[in-house]
C-alpha atoms as a PDB file:
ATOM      1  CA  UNK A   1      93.007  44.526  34.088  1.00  0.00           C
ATOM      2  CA  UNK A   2      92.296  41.303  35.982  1.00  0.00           C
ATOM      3  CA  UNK A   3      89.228  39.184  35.132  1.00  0.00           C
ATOM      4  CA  UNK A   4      88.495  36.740  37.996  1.00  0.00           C
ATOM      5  CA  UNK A   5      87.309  38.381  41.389  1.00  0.00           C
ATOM      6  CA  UNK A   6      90.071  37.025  43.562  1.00  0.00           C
ATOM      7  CA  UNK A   7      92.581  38.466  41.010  1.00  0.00           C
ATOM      8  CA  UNK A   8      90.794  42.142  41.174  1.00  0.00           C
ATOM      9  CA  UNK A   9      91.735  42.002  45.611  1.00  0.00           C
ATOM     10  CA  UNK A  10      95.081  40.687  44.929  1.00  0.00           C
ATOM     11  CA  UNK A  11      94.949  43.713  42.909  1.00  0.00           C
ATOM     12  CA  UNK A  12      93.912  45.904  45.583  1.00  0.00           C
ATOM     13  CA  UNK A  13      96.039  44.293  48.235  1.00  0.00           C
ATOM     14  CA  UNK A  14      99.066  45.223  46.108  1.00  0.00           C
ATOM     15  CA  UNK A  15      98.339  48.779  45.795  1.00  0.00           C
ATOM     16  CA  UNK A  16      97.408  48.586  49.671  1.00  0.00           C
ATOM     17  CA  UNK A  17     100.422  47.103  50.500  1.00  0.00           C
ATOM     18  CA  UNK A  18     102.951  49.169  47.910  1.00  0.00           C
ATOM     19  CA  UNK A  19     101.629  52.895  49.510  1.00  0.00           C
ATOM     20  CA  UNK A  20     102.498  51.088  53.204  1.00  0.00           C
ATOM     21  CA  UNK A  21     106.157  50.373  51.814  1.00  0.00           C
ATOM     22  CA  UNK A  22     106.397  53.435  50.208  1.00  0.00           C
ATOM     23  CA  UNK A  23     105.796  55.596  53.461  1.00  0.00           C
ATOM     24  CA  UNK A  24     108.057  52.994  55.901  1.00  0.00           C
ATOM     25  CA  UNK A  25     110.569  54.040  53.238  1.00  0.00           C
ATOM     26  CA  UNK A  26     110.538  57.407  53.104  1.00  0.00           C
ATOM     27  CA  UNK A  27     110.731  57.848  56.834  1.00  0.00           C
ATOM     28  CA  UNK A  28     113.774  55.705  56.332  1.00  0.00           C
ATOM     29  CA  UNK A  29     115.515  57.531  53.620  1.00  0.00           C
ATOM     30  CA  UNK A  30     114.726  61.120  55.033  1.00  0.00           C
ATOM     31  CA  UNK A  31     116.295  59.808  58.444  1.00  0.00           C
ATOM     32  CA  UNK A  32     119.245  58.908  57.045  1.00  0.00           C
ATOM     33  CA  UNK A  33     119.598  61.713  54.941  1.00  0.00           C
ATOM     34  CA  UNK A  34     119.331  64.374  57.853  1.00  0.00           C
ATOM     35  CA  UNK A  35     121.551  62.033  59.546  1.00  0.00           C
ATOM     36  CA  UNK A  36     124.346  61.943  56.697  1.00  0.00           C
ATOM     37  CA  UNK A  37     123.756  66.071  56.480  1.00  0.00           C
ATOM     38  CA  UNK A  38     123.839  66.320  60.257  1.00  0.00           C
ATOM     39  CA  UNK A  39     127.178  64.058  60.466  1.00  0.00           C
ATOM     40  CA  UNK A  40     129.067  65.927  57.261  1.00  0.00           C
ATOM     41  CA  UNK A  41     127.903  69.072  58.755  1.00  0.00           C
ATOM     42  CA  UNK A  42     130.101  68.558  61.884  1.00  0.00           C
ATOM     43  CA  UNK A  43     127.356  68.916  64.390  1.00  0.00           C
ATOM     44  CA  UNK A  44     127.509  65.855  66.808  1.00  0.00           C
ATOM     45  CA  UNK A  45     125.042  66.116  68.876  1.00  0.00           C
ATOM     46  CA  UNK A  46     122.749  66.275  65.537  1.00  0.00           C
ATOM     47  CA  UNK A  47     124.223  63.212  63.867  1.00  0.00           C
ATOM     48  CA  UNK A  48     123.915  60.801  67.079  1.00  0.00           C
ATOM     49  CA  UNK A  49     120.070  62.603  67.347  1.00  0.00           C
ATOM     50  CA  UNK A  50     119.705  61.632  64.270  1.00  0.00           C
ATOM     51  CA  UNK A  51     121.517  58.192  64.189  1.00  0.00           C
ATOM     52  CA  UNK A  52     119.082  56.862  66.716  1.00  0.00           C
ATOM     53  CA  UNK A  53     115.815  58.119  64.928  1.00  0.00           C
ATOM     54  CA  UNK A  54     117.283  56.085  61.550  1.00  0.00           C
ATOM     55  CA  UNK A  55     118.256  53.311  63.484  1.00  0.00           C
ATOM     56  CA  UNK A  56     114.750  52.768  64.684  1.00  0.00           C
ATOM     57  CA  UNK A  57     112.883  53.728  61.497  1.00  0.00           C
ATOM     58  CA  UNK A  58     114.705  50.696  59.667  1.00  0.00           C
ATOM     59  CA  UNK A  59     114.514  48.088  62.734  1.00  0.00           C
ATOM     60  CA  UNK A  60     110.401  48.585  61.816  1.00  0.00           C
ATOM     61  CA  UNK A  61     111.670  48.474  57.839  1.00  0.00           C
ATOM     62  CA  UNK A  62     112.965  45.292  58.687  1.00  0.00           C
ATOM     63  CA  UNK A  63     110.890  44.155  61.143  1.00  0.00           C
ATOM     64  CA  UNK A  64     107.957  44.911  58.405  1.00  0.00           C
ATOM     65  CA  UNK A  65     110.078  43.217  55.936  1.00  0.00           C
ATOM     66  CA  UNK A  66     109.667  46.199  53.659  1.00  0.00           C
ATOM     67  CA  UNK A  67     114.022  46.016  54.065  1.00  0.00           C
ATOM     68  CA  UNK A  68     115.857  43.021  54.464  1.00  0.00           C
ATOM     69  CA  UNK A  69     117.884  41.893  57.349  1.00  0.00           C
ATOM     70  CA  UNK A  70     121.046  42.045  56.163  1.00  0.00           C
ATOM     71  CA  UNK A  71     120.624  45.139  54.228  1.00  0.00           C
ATOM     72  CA  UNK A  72     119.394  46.826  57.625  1.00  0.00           C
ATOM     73  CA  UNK A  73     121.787  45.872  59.360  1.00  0.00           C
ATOM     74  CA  UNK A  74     124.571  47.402  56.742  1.00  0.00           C
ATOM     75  CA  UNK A  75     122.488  50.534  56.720  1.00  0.00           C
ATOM     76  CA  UNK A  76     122.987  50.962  60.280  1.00  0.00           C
ATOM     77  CA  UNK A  77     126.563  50.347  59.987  1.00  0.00           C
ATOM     78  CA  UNK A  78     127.679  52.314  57.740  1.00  0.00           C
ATOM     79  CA  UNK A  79     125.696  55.083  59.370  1.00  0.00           C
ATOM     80  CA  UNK A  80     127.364  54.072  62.774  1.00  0.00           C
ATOM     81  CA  UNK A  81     130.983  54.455  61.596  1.00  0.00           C
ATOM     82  CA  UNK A  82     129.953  57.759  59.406  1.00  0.00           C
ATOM     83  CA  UNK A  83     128.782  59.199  62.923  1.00  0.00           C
ATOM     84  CA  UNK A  84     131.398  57.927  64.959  1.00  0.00           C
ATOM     85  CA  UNK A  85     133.993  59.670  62.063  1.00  0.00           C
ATOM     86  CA  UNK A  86     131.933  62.775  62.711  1.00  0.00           C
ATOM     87  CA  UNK A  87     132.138  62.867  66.409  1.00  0.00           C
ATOM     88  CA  UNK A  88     135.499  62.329  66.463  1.00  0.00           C
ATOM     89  CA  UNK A  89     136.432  65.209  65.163  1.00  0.00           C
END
């Protein structure tokens, strides 16, 4: 437990900030999780749905900086080319 009074709000601005990261990535995950479902599923319309509600939850993940740039932009990606797959079916 932290002594100094500055160390006790860094303290507090950690857990703060951690439970704002946590939520920005949960809307990510569960996004791309319907997305993958929607896409394996075989239902389009679903997976492109989907695809765009991802694709903006981790633009604000990496526009937060809770996800970095390049890893955003591999997320969306690979989620692209698993959706395009599905569609052309």
């Amino acid at each position: 437990m932290p002594i100094k009074k500055s160390a006790k709000k860094y303290m507090r601005q950690t857990e703060r900030r951690t439970e704002q990261n946590k939520s920005v990535k949960g809307v990510v995950k569960s996004t791309v999780r319907k997305t993958r479902e929607a896409a394996e599923s075989g239902d389009a319309k679903a997976a492109k749905e989907w695809y765009q509600k991802a694709q903006q939850a981790i633009d604000k993940a990496a526009q937060k900086k809770v996800l970095k740039k390049n890893t955003a932009a591999r997320k969306k990606s690979r989620l692209n080319a698993l959706v395009k797959k599905a569609t052309s079916k």
